[in-house]
C-alpha atoms as a PDB file:
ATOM      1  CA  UNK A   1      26.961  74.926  15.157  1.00  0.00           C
ATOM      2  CA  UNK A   2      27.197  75.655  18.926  1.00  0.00           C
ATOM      3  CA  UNK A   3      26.852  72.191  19.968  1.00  0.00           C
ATOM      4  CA  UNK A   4      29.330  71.042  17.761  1.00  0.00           C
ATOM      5  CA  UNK A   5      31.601  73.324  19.199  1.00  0.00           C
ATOM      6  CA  UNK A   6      30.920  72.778  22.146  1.00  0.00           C
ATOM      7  CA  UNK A   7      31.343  68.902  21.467  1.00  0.00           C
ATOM      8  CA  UNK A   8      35.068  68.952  20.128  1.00  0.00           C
ATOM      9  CA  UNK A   9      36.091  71.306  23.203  1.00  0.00           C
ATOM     10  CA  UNK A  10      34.764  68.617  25.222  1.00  0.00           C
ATOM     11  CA  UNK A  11      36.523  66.408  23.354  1.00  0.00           C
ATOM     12  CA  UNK A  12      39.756  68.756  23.398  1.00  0.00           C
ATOM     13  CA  UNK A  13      39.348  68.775  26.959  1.00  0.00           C
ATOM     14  CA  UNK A  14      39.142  65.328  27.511  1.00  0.00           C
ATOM     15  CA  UNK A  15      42.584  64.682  25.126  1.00  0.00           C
ATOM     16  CA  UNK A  16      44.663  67.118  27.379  1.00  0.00           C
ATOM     17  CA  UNK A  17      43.664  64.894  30.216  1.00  0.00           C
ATOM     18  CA  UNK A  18      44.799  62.164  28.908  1.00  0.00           C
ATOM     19  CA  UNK A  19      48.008  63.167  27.668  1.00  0.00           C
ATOM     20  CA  UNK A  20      48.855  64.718  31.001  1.00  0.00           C
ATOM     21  CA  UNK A  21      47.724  61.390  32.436  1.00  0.00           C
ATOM     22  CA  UNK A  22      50.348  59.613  30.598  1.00  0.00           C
ATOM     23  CA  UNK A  23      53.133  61.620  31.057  1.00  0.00           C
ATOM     24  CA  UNK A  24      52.400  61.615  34.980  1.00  0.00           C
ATOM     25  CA  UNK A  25      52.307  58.013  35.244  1.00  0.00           C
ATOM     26  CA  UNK A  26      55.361  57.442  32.678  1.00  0.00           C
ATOM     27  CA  UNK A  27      57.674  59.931  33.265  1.00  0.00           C
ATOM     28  CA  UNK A  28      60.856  60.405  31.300  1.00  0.00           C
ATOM     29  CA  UNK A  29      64.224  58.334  32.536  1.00  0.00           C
ATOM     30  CA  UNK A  30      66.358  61.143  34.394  1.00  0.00           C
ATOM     31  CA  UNK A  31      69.597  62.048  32.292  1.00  0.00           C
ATOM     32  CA  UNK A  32      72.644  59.818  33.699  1.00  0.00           C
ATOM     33  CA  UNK A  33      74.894  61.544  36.155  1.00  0.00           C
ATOM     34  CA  UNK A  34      78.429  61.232  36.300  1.00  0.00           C
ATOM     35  CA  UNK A  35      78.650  59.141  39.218  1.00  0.00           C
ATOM     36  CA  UNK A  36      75.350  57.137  37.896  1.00  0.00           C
ATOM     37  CA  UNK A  37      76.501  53.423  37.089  1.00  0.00           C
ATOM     38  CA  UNK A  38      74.335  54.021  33.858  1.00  0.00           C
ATOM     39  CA  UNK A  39      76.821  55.897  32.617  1.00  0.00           C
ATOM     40  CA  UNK A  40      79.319  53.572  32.366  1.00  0.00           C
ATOM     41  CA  UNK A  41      80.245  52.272  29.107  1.00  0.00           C
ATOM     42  CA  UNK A  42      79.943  48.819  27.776  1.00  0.00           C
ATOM     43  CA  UNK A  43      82.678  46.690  28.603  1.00  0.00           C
ATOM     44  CA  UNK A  44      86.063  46.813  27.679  1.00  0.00           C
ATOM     45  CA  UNK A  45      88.655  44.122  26.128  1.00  0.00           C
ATOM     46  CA  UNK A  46      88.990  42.282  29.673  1.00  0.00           C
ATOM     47  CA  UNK A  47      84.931  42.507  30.306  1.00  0.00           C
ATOM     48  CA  UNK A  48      85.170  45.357  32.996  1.00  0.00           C
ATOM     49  CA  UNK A  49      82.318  48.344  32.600  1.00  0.00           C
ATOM     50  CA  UNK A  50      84.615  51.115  31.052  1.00  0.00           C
ATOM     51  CA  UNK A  51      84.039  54.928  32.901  1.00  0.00           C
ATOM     52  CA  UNK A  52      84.261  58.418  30.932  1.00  0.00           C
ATOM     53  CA  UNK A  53      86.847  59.777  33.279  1.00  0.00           C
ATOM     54  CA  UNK A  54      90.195  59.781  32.554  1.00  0.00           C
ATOM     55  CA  UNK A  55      93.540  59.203  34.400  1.00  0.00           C
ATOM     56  CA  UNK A  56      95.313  63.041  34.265  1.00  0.00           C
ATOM     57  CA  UNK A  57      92.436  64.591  34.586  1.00  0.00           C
ATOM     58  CA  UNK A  58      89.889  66.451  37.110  1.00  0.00           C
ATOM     59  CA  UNK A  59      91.474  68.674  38.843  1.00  0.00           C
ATOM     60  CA  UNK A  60      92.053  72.611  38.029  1.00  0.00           C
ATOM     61  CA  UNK A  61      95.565  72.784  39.789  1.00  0.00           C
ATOM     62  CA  UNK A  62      98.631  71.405  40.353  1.00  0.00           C
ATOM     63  CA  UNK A  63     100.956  70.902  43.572  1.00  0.00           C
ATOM     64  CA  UNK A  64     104.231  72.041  44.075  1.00  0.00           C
ATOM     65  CA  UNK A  65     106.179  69.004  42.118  1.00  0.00           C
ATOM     66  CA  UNK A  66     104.337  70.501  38.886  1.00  0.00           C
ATOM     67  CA  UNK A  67     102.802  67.248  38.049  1.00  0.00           C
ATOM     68  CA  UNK A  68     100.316  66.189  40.726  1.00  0.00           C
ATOM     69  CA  UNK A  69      97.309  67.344  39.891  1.00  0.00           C
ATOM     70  CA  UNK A  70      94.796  68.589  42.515  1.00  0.00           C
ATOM     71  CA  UNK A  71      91.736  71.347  42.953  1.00  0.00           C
ATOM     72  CA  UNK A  72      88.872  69.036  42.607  1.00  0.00           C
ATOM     73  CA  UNK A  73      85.299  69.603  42.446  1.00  0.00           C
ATOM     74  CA  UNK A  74      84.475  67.101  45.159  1.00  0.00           C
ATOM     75  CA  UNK A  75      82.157  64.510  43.216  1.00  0.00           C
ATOM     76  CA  UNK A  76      82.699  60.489  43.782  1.00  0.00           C
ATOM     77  CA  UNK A  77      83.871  60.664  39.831  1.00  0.00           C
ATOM     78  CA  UNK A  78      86.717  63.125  41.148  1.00  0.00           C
ATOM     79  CA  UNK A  79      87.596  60.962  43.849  1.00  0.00           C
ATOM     80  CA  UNK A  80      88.316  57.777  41.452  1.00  0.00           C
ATOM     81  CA  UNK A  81      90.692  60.689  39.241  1.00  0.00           C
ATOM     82  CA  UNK A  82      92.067  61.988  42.716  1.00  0.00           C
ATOM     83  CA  UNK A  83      93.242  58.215  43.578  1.00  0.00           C
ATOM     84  CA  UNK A  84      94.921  57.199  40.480  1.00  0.00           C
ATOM     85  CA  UNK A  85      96.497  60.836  40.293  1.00  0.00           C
ATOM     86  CA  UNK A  86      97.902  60.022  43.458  1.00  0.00           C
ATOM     87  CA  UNK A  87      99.036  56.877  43.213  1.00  0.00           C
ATOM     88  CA  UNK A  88     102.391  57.668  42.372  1.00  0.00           C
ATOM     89  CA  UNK A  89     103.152  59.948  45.283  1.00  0.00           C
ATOM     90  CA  UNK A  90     102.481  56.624  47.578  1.00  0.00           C
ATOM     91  CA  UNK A  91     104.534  54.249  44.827  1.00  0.00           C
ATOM     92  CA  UNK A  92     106.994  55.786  43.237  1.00  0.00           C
ATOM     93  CA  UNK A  93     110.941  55.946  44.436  1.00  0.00           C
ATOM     94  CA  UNK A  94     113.296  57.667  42.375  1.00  0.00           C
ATOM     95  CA  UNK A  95     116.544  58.646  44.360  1.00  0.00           C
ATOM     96  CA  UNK A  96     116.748  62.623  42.842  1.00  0.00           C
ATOM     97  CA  UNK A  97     112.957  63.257  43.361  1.00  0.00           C
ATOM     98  CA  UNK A  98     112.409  61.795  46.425  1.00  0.00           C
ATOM     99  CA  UNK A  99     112.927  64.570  48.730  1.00  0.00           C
ATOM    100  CA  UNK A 100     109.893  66.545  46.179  1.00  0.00           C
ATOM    101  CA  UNK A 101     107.445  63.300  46.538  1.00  0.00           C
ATOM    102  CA  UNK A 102     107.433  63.571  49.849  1.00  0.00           C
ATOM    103  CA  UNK A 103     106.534  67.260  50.147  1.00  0.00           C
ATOM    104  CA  UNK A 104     104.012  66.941  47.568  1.00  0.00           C
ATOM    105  CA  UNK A 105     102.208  63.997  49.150  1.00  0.00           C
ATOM    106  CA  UNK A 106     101.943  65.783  52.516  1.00  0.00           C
ATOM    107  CA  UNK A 107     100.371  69.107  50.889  1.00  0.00           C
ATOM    108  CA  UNK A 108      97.499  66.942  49.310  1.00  0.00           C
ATOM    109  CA  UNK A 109      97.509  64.272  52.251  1.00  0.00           C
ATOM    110  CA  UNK A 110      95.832  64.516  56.022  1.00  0.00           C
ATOM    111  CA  UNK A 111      99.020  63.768  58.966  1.00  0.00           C
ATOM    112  CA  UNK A 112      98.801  60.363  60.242  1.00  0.00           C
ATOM    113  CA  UNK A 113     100.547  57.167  60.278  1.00  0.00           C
ATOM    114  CA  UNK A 114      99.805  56.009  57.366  1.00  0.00           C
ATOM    115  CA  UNK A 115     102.386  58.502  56.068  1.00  0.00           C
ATOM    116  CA  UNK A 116     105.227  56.810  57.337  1.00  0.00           C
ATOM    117  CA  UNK A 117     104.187  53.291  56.321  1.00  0.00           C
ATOM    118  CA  UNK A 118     104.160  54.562  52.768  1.00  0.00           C
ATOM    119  CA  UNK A 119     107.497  56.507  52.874  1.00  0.00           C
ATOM    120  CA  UNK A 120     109.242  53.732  55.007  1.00  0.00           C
ATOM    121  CA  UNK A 121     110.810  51.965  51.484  1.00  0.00           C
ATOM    122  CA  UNK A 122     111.661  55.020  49.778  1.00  0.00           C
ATOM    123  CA  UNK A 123     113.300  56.654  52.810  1.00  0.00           C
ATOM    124  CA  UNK A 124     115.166  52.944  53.270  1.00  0.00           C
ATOM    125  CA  UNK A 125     115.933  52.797  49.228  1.00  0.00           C
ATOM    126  CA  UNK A 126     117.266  56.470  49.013  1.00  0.00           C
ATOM    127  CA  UNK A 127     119.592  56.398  51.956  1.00  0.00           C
ATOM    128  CA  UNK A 128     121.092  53.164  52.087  1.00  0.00           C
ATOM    129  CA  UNK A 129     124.054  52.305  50.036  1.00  0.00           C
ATOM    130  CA  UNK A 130     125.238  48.613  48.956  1.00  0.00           C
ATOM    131  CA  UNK A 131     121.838  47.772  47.827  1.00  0.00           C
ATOM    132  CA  UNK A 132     121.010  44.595  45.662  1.00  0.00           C
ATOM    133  CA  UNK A 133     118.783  46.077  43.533  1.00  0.00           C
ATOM    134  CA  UNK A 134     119.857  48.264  40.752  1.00  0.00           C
ATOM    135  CA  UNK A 135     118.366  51.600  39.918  1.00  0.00           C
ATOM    136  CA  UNK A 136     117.440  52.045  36.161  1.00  0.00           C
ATOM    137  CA  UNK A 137     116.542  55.223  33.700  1.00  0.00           C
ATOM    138  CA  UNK A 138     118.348  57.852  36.325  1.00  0.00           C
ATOM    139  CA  UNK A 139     118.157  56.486  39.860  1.00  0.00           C
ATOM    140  CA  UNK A 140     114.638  54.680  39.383  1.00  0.00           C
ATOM    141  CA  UNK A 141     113.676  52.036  42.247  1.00  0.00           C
ATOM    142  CA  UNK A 142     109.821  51.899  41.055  1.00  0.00           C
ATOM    143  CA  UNK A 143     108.098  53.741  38.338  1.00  0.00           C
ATOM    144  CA  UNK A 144     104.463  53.782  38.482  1.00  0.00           C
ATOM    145  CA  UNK A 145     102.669  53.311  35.377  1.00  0.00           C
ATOM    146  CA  UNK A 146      98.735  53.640  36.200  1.00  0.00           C
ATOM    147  CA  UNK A 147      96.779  54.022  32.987  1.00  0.00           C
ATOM    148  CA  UNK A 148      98.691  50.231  32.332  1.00  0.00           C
ATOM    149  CA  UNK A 149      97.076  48.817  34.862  1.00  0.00           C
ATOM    150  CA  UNK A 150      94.082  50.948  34.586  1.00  0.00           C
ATOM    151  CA  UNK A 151      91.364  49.925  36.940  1.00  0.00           C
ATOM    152  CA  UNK A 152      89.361  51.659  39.507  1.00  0.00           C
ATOM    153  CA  UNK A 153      87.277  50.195  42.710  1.00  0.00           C
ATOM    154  CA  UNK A 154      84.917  53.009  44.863  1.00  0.00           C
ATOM    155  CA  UNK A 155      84.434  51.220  47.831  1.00  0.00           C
ATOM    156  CA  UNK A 156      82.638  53.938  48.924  1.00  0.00           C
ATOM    157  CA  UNK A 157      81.999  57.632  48.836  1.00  0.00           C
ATOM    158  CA  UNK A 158      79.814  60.454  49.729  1.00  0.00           C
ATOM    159  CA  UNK A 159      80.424  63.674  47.880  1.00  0.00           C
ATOM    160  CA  UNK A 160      82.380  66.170  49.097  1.00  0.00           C
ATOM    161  CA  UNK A 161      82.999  64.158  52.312  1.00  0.00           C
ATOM    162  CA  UNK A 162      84.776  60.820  51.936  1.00  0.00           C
ATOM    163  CA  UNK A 163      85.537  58.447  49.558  1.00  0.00           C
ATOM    164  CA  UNK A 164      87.360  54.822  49.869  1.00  0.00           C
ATOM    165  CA  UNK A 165      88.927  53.949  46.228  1.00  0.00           C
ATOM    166  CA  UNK A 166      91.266  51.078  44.896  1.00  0.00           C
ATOM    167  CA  UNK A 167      93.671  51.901  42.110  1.00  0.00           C
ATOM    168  CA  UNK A 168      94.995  49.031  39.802  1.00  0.00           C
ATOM    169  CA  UNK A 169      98.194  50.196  38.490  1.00  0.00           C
ATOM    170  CA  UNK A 170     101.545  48.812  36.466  1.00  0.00           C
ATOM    171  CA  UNK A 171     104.994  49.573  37.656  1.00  0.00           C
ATOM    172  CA  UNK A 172     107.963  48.867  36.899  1.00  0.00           C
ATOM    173  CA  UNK A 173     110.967  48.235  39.860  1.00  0.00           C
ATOM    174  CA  UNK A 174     114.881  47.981  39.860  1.00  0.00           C
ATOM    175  CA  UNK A 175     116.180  44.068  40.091  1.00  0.00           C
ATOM    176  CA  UNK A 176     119.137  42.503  41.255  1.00  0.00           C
ATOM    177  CA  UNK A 177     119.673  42.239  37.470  1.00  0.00           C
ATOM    178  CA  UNK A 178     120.279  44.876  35.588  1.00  0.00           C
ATOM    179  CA  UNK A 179     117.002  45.368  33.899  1.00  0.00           C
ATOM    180  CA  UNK A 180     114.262  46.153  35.849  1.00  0.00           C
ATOM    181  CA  UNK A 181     110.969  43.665  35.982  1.00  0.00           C
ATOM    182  CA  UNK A 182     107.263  44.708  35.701  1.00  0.00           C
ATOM    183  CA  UNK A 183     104.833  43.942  38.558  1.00  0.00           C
ATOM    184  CA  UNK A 184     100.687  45.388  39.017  1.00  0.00           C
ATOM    185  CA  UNK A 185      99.431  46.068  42.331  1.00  0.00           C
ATOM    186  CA  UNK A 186      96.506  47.849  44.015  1.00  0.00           C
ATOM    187  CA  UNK A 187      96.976  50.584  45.717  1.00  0.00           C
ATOM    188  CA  UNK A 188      94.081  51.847  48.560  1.00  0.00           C
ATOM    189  CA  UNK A 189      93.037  55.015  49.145  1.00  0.00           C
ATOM    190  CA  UNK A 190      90.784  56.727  51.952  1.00  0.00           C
ATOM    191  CA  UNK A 191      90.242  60.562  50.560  1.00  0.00           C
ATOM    192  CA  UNK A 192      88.482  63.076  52.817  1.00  0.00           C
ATOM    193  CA  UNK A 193      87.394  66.484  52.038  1.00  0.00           C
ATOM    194  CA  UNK A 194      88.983  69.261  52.764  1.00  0.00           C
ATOM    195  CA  UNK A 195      88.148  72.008  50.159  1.00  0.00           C
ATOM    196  CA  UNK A 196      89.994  69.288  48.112  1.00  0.00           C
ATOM    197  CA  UNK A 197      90.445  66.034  47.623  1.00  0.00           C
ATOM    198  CA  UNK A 198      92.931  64.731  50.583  1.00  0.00           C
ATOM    199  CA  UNK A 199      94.496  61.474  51.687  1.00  0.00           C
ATOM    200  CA  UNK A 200      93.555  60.345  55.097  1.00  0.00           C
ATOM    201  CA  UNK A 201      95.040  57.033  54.781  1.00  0.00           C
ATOM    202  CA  UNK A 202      96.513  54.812  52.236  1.00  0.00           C
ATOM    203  CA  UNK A 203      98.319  51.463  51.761  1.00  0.00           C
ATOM    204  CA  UNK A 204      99.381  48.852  49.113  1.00  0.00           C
ATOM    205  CA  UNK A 205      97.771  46.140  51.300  1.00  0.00           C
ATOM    206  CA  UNK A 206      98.937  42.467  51.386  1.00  0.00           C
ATOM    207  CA  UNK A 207      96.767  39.356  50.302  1.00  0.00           C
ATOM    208  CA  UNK A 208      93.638  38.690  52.187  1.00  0.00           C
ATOM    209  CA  UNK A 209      93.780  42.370  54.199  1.00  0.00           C
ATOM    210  CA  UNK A 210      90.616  44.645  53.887  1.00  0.00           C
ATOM    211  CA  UNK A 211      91.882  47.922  54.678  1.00  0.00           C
ATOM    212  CA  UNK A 212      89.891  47.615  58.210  1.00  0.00           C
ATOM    213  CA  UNK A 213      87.254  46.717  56.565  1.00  0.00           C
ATOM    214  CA  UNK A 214      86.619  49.548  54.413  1.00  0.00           C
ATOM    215  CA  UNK A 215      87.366  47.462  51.149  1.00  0.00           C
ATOM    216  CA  UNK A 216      86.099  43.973  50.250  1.00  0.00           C
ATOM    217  CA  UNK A 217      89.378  42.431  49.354  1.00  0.00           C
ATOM    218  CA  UNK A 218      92.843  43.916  48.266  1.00  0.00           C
ATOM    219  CA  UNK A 219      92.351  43.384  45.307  1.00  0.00           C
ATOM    220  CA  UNK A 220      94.534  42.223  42.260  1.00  0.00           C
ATOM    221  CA  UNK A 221      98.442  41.925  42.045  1.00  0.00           C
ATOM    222  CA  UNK A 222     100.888  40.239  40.559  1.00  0.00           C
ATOM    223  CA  UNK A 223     102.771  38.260  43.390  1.00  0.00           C
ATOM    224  CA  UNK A 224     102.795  34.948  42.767  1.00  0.00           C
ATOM    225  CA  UNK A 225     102.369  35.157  38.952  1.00  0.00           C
ATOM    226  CA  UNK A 226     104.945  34.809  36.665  1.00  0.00           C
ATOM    227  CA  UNK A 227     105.525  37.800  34.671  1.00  0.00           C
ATOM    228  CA  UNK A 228     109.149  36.632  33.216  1.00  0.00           C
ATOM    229  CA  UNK A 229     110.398  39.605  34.125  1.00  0.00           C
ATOM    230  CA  UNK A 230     108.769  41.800  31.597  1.00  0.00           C
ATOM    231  CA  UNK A 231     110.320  45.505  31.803  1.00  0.00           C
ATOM    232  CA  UNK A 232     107.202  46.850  30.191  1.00  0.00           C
ATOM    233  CA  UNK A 233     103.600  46.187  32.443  1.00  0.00           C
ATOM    234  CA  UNK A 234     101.003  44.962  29.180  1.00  0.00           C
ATOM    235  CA  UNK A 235      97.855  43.296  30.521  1.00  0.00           C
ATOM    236  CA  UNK A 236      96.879  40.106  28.807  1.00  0.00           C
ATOM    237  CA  UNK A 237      93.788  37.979  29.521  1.00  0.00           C
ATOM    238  CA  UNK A 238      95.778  35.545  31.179  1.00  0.00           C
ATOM    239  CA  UNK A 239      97.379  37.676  33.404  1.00  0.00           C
ATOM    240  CA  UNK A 240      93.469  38.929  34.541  1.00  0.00           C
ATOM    241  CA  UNK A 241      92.978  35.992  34.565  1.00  0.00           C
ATOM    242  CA  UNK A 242      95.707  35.120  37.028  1.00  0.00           C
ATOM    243  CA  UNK A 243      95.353  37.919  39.558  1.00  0.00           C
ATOM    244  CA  UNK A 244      91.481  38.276  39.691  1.00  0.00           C
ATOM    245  CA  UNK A 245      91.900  34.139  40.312  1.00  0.00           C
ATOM    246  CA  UNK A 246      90.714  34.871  44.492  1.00  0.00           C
ATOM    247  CA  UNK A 247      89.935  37.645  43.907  1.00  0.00           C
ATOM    248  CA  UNK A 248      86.209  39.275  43.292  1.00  0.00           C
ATOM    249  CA  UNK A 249      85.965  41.415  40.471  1.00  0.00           C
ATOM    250  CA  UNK A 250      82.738  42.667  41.380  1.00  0.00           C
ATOM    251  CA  UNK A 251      83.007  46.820  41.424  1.00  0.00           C
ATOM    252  CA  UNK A 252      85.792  46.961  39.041  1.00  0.00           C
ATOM    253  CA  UNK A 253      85.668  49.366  36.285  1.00  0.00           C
ATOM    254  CA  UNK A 254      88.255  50.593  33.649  1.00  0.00           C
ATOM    255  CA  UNK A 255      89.303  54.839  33.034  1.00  0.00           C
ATOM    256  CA  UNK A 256      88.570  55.695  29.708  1.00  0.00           C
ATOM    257  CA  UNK A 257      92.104  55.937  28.970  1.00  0.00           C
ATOM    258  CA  UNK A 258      93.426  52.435  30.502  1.00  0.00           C
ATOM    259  CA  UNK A 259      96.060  51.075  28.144  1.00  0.00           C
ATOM    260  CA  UNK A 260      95.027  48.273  26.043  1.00  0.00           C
END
């Protein structure tokens, strides 16, 4: 009876061996992280990987215009929210909130010159009379309409250090006629750490231009295509179509709450 005891321990022994042997050599697949492109979504209606993180979201705070959300936790994911949350301090023009824009964007942006290169047409729009263009909705020269546009490009980023991110937003801006037109653009975005995200340098940069560099391409807009002056910005497939044409669409990935 011994021996046969004896035997299955052996046995037993041998087993546990094995099994650890297995699980050594196979390991389990770690869980996705945020910032993980494996967990990213399958695509969405225009083929681009969709994200989890949302446009309005990701920070704990806002600044002092009420709306601009800020107090981030630092990761790459909260640098792509950051970016589009932003997007309409460096965009927008509206002749009543101007003055507040311009506060708010230097309490969650780095001094530079990069600040007066993206104030330059709303300072011009505000203060000059005998335009051509016609403000609409309440003194409106461009509204910014992100999640329409919806599309996000990390160039690069390191957590809690720098990031380089290009937003693809909607707008809509006053015309000579009296409705306004709709228009997409990209908007780039160089976000250092300082306890929070904080812009160190931004611009909506023309055709061909890299951002020094830091970006591959400019990426999409809607210069050049006809959008027959559509007051509302919808993407259609032809319009992706249109403005990824030259453009690589390699790295471009949709918030979960893009409007489609």
């Amino acid at each position: 009876m011994r021996k046969h005891w004896k035997l299955l321990t052996a046995l037993g022994a041998v087993i546990l061996v094995i099994a650890v042997a297995v699980v050594l050599l196979n390991p389990p697949a770690p869980a996705a992280k945020p910032d993980d492109p494996s967990s990213l979504q399958a695509s969405g209606k225009f083929g681009f990987p969709v994200s989890g993180i949302k446009i309005g979201e990701g920070g704990t705070k806002t600044a002092s215009d009420g709306k601009t959300i800020t107090g981030y936790n630092g990761t790459c994911d909260s640098a792509a929210q950051a970016a589009a949350n932003y997007t309409h301090l460096i965009e927008d023009v509206n002749v009543s909130t101007w003055a507040r824009q311009k506060k708010t964007l230097a309490e969650v942006g780095k001094p530079g010159a990069w600040t007066e290169k993206v104030t330059f047409q709303g300072d011009l729009l505000t203060t000059t009379k005998d335009l051509p263009s016609v403000p609409f909705d309440g003194g409106w020269f461009y509204r910014t309409d992100v999640a329409s546009g919806g599309l996000y490009r990390a160039a690069s980023c390191e957590a809690k250090k720098k990031a380089v991110v290009q937003v693809f937003f909607g707008a809509v801006s006053a015309n000579v006629k009296t409705a306004p037109s709709a228009f997409f653009q990209t908007a780039t975005f160089e976000l250092v750490w300082d306890g929070d995200w904080k812009i160190s340098d931004a611009a909506i940069v023309a055709n061909g231009q890299d951002f020094g560099g830091r970006v591959k391409d400019s990426g999409p807009m809607s210069v050049g295509t006809n959008m027959e002056d559509e007051a509302t910005p919808v993407l259609r497939d032809e319009l992706v179509n249109a403005f990824f044409k030259d453009i690589s669409r390699e790295g471009w990935v949709e918030y979960a709450n893009a409007k489609r």
